[in-house]
N, C-alpha and C. Protein backbone atom coordinates (compact mmCIF):
# COMPACT_ATOMS: atom_id res chain seq x y z
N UNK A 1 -10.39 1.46 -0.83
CA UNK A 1 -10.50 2.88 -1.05
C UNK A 1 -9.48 3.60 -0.17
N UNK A 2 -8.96 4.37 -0.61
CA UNK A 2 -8.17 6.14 0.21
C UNK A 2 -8.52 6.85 -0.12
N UNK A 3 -8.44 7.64 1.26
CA UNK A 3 -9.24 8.89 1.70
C UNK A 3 -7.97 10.11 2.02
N UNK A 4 -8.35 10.75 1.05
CA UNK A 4 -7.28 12.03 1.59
C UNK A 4 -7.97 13.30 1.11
N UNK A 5 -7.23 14.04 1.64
CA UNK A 5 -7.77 15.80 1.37
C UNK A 5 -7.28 16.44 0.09
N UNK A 6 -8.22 17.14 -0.37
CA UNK A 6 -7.71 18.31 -1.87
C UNK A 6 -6.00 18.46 -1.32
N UNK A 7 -5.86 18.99 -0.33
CA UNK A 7 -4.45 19.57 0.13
C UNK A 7 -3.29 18.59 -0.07
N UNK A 8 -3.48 17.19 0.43
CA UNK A 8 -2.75 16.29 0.84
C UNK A 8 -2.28 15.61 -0.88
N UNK A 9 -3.61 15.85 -1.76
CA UNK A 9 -3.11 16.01 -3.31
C UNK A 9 -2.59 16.41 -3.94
N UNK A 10 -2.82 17.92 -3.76
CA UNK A 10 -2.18 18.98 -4.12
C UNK A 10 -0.58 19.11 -3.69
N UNK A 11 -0.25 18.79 -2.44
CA UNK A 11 0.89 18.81 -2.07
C UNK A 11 1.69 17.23 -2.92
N UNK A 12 1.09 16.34 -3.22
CA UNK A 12 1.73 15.09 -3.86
C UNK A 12 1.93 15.50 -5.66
N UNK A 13 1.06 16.34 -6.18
CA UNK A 13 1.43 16.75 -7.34
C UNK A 13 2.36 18.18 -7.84
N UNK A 14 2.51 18.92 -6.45
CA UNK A 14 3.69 19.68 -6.47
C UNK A 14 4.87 19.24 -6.40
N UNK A 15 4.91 18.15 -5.53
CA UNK A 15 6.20 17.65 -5.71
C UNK A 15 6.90 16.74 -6.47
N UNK A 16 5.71 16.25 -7.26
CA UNK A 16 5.94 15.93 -8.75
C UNK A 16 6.10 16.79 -10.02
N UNK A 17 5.97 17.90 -9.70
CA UNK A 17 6.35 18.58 -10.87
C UNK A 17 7.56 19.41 -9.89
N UNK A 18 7.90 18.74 -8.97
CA UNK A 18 9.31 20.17 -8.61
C UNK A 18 10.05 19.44 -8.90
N UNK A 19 9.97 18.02 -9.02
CA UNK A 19 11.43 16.96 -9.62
C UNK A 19 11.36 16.96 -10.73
N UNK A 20 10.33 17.22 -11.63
CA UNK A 20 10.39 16.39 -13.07
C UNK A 20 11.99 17.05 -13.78
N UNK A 21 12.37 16.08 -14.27
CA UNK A 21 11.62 15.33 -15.43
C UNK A 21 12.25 13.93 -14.34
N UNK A 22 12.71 13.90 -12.89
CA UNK A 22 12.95 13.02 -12.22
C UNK A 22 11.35 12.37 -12.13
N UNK A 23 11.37 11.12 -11.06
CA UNK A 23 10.44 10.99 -10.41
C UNK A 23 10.57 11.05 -9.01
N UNK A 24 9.38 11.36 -8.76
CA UNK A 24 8.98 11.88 -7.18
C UNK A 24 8.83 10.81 -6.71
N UNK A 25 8.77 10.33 -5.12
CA UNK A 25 8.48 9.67 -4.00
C UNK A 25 8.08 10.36 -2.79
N UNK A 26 7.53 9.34 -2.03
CA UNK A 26 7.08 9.86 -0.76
C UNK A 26 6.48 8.95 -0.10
N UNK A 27 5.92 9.16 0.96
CA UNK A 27 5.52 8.07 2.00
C UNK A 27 3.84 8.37 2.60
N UNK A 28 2.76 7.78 2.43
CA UNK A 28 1.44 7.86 2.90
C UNK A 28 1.30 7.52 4.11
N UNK A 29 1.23 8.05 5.45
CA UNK A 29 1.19 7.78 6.97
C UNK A 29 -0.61 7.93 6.84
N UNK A 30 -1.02 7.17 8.02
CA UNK A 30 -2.39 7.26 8.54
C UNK A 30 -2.89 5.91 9.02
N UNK A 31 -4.60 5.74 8.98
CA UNK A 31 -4.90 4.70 9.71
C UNK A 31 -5.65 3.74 8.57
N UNK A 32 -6.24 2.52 9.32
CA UNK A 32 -7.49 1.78 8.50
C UNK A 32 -8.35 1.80 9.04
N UNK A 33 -9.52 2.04 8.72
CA UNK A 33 -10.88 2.20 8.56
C UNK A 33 -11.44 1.06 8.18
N UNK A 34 -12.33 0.82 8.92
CA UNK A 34 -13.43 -0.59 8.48
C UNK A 34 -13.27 -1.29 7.19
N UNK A 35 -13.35 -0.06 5.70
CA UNK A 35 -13.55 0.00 4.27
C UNK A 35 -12.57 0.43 3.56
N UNK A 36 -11.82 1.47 4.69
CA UNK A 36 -11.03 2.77 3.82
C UNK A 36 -9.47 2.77 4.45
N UNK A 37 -8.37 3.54 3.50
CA UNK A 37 -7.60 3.90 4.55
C UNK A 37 -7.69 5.39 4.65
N UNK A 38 -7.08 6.24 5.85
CA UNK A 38 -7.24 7.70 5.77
C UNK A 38 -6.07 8.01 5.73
N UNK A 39 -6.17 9.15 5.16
CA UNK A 39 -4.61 9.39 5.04
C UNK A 39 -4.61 10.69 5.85
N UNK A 40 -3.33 10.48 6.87
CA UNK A 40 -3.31 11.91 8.03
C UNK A 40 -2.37 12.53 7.50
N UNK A 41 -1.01 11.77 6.75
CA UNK A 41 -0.14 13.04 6.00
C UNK A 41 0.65 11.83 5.25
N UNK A 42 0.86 13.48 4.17
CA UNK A 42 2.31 13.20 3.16
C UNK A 42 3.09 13.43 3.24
N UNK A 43 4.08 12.50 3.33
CA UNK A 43 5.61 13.24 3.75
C UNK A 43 6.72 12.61 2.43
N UNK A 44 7.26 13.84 2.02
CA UNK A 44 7.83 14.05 1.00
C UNK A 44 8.94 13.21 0.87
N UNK A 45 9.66 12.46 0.21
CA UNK A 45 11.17 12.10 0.71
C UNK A 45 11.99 12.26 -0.89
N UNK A 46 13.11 12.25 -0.93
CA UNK A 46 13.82 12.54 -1.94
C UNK A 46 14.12 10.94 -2.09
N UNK A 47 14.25 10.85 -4.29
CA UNK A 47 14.74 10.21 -4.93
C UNK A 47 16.14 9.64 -4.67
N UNK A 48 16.61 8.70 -4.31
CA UNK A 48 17.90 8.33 -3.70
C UNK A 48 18.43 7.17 -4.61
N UNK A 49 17.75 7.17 -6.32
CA UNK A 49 17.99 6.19 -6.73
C UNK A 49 19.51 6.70 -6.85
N UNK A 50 20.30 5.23 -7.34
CA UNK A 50 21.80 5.70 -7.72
C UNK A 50 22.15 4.25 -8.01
N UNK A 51 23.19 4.26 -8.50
CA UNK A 51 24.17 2.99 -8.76
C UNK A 51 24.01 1.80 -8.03
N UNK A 52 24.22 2.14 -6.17
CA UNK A 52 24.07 1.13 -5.51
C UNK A 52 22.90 0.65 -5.72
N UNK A 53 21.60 1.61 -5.15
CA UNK A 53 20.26 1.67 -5.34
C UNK A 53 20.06 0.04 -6.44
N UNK A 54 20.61 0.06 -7.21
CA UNK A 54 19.99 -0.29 -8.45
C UNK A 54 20.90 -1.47 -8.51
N UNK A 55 21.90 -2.14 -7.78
CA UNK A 55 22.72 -3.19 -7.49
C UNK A 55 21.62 -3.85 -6.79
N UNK A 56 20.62 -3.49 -5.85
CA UNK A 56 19.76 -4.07 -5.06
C UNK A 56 18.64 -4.92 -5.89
N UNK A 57 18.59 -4.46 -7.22
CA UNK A 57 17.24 -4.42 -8.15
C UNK A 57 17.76 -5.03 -9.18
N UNK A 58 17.61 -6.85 -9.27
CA UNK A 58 18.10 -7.11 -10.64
C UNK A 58 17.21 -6.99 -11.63
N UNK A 59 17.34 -7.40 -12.95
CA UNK A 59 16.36 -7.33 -13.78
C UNK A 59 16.99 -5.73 -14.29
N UNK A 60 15.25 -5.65 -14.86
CA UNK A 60 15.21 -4.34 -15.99
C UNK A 60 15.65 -3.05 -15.13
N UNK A 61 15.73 -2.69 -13.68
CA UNK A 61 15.99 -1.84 -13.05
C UNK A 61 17.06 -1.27 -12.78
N UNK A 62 17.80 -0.67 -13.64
CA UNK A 62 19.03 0.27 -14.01
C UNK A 62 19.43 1.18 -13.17
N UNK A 63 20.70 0.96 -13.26
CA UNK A 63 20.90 2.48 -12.79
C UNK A 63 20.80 3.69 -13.55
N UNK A 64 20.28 3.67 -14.99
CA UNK A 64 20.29 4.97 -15.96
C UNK A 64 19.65 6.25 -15.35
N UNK A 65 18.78 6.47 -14.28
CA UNK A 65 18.63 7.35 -14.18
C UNK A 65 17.21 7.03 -13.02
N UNK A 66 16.86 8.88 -12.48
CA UNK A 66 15.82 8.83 -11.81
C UNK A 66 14.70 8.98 -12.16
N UNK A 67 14.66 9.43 -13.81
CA UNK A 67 13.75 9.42 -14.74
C UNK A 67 12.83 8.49 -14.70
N UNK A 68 13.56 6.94 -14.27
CA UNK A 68 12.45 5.68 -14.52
C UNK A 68 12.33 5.16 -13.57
N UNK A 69 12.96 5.68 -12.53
CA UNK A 69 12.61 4.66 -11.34
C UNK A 69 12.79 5.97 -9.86
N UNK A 70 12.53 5.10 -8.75
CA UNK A 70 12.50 5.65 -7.46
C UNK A 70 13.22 4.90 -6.37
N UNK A 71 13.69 5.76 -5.42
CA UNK A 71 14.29 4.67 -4.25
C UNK A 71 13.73 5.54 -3.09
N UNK A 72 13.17 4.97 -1.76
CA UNK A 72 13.02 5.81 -0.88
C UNK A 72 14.04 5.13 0.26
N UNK A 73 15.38 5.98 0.76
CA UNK A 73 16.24 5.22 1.83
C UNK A 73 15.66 4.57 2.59
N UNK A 74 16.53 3.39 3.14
CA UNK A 74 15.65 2.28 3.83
C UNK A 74 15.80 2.99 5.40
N UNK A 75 17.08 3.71 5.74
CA UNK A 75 17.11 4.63 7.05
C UNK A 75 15.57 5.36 6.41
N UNK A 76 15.27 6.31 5.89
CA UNK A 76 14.12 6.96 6.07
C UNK A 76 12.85 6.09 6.62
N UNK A 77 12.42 4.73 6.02
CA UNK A 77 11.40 4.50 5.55
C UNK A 77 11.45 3.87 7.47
N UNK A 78 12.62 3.48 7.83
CA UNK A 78 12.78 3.29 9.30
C UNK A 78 12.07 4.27 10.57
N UNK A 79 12.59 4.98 10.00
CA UNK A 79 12.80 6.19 11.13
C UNK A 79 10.99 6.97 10.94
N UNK A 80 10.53 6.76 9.84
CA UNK A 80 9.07 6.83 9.38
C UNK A 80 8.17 6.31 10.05
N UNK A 81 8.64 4.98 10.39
CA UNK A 81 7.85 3.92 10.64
C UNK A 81 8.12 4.09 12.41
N UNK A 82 9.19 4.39 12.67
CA UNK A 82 8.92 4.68 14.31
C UNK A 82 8.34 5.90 14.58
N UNK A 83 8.43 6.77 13.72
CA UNK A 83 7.45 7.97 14.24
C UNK A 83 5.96 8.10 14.00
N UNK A 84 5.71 7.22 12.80
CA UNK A 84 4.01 7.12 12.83
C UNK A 84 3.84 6.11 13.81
N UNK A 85 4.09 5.11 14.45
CA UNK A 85 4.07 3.93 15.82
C UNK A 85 3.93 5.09 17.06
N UNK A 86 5.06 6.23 17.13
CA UNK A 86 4.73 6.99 18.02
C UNK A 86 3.82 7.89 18.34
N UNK A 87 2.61 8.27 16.92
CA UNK A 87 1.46 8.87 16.63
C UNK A 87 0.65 8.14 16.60
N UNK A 88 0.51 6.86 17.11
CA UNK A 88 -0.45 6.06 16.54
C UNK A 88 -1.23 5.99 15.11
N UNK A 89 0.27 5.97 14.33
CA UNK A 89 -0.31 6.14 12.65
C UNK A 89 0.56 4.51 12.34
N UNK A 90 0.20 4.51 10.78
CA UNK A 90 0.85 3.42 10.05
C UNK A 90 1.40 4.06 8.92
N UNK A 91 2.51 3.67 8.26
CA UNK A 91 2.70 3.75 7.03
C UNK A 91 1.67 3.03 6.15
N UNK A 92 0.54 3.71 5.23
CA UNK A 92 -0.12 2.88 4.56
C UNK A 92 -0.08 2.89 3.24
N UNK A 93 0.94 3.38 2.56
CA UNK A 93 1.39 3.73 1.27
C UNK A 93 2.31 4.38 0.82
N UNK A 94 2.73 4.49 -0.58
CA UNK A 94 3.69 5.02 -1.03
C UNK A 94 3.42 5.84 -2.71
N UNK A 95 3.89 7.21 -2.68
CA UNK A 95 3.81 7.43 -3.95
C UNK A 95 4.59 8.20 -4.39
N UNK A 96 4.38 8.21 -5.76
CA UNK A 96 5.68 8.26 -7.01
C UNK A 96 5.21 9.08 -8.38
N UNK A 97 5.91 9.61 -9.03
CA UNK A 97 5.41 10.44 -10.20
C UNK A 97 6.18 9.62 -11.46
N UNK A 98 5.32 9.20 -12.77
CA UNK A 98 6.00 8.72 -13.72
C UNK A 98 5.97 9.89 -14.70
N UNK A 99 7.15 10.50 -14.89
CA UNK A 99 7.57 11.83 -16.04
C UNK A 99 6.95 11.13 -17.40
N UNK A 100 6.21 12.15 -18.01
CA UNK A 100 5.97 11.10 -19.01
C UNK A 100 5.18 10.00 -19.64
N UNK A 101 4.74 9.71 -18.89
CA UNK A 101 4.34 8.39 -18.73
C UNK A 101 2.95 8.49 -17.85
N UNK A 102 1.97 7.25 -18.17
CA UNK A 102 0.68 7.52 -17.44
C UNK A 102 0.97 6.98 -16.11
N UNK A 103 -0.21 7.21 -15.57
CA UNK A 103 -0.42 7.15 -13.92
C UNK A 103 -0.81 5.65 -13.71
N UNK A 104 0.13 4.59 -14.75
CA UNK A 104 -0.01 3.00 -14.68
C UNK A 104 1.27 2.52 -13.90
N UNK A 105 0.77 1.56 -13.24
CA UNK A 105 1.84 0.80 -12.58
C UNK A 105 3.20 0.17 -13.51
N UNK A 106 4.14 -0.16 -13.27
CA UNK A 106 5.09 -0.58 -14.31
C UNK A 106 5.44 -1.93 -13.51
N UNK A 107 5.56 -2.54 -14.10
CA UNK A 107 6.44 -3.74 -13.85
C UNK A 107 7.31 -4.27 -13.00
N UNK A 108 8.39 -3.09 -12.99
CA UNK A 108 8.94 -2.99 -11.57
C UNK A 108 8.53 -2.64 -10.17
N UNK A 109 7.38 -1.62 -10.75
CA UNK A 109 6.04 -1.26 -9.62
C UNK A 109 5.56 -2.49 -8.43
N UNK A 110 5.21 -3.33 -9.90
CA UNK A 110 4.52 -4.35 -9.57
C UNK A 110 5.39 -5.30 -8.77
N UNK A 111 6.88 -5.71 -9.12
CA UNK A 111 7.72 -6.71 -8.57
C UNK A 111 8.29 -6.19 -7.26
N UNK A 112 8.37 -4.81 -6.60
CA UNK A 112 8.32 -4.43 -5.55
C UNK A 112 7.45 -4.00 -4.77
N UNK A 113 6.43 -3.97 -5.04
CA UNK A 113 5.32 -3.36 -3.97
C UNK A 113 5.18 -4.55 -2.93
N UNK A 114 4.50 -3.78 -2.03
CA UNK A 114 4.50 -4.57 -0.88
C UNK A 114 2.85 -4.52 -0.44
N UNK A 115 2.55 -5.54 0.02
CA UNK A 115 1.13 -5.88 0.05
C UNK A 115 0.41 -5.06 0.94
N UNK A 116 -0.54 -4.59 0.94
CA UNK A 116 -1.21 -3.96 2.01
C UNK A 116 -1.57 -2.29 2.14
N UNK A 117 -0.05 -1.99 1.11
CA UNK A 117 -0.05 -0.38 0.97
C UNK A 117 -0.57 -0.34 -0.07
N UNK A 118 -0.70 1.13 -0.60
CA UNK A 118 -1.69 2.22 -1.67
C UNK A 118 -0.37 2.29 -1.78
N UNK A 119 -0.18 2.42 -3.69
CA UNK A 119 0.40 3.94 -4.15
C UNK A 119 -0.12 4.31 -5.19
N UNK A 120 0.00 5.64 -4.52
CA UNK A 120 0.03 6.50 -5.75
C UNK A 120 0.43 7.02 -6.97
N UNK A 121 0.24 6.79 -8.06
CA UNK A 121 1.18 7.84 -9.20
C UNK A 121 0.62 8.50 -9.58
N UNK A 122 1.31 9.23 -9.87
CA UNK A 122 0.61 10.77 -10.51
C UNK A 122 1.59 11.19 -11.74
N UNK A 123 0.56 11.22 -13.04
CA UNK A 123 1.75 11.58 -14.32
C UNK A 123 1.99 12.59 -14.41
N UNK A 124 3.22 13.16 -15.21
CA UNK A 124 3.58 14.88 -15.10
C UNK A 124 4.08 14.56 -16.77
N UNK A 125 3.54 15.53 -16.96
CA UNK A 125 3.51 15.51 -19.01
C UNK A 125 3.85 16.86 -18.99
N UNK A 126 5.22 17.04 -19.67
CA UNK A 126 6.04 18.31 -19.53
C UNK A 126 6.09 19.01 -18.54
N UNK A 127 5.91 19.05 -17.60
CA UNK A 127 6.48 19.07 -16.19
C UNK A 127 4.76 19.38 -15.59
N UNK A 128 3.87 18.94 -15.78
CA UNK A 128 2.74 19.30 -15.79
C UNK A 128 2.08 18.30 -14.84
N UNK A 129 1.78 18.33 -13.46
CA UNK A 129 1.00 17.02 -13.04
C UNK A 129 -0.60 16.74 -13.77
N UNK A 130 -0.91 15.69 -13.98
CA UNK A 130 -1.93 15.53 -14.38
C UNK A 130 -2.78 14.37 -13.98
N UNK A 131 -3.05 12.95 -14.34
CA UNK A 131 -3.97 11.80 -13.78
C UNK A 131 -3.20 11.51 -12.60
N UNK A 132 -4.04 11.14 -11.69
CA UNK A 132 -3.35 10.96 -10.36
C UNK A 132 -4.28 9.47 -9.79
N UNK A 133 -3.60 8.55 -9.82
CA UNK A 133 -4.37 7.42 -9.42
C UNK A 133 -3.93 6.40 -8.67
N UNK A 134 -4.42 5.56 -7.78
CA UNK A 134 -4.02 4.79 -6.34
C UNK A 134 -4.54 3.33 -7.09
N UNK A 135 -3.92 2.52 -6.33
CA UNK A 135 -3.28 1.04 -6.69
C UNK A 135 -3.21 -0.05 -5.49
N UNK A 136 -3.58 -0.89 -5.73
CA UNK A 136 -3.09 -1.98 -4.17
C UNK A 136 -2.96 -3.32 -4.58
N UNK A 137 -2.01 -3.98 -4.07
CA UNK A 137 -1.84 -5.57 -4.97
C UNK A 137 -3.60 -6.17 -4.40
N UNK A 138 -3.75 -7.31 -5.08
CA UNK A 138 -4.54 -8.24 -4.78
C UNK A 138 -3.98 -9.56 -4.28
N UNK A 139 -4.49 -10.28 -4.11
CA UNK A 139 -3.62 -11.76 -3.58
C UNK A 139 -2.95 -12.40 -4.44
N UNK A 140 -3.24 -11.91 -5.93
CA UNK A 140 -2.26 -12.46 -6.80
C UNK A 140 -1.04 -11.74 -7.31
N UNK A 141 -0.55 -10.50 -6.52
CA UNK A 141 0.10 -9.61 -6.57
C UNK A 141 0.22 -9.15 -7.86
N UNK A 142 -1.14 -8.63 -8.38
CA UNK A 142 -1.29 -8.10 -9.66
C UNK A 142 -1.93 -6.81 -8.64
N UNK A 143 -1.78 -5.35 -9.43
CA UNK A 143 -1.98 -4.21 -9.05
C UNK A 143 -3.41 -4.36 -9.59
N UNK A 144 -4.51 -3.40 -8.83
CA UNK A 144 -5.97 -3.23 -9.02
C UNK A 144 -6.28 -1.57 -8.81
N UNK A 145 -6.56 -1.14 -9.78
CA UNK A 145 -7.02 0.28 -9.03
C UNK A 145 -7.80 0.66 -8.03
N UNK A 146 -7.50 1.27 -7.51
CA UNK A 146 -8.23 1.77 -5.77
C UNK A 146 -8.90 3.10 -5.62
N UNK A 147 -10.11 2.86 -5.52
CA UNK A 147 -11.16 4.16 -5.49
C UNK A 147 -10.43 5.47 -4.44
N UNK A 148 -10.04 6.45 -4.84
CA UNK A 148 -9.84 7.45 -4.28
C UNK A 148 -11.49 8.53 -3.97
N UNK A 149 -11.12 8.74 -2.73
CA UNK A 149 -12.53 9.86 -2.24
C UNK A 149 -11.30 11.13 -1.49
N UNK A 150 -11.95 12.34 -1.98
CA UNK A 150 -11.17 13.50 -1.34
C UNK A 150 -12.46 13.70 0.13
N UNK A 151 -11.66 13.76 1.20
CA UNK A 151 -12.24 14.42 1.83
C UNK A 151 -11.62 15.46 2.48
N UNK A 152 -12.56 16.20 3.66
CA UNK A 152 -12.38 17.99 4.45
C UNK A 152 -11.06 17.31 5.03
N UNK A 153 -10.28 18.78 5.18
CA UNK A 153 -9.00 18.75 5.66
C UNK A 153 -8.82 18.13 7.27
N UNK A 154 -8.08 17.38 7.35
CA UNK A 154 -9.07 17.04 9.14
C UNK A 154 -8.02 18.01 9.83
């Protein structure tokens, strides 16, 4: 399960509809909980797919556009990761908006995720956010949906 606030939602589906018809990214900081993870913040990061981006990604993962895919810089996801260490937070997820498209994992989703984190997608249907739903591999690195609970703003 993840635990986040109306706000911390709200702010992940604005910034899915301020890119569309791109897709959005971003980074889930916070802790683990016995059961749960909590989420202390969202921090926004820009789409950085591009040409190179997509030299990194063989297979179906193109460079055609930001429409179908996401990159979050690997300097960001760095410099992330030393500042939640310096809050005593973790990076515990990642999320993304599919334009278009439902709030299902894709394929490529699936061949890059990394074990342990949540993400999120959230679909935007004409620039519209709408199903918003969390994900976590299992040991067979097949994606499983993950109970979301909103809680008070902490």
């Amino acid at each position: 399960m993840i635990q986040l606030s109306q706000e911390q939602l709200q702010t992940i589906r604005t910034h899915a509809e301020s890119t569309y018809p791109d897709e959005c990214c971003g980074i889930i900081l916070g802790y683990l909980a016995s059961e749960s993870k909590i989420v202390v913040e969202v921090m926004l990061t820009e789409n950085v797919w591009n040409t190179e981006a997509a030299a990194d990604f063989p297979g179906e993962r193109t460079a055609e556009s930001k429409k179908r895919q996401y990159a979050i810089a690997p300097q960001v996801m760095l410099e992330t990761q030393k500042q939640a260490r310096d809050r005593s937070l973790n990076i515990i997820g990642i999320f993304h908006s599919h334009p278009d498209h439902p709030a299902i994992p894709s394929e490529c989703d699936r061949l890059y995720a990394w074990q342990g984190y949540s993400y999120i997608i959230v679909s935007v249907q004409n620039g519209k956010a709408g199903e918003l739903r969390s994900w976590s591999l299992d040991h067979h690195h097949q994606f499983q949906a993950e109970a979301i609970e909103i809680i008070p703003n902490l």
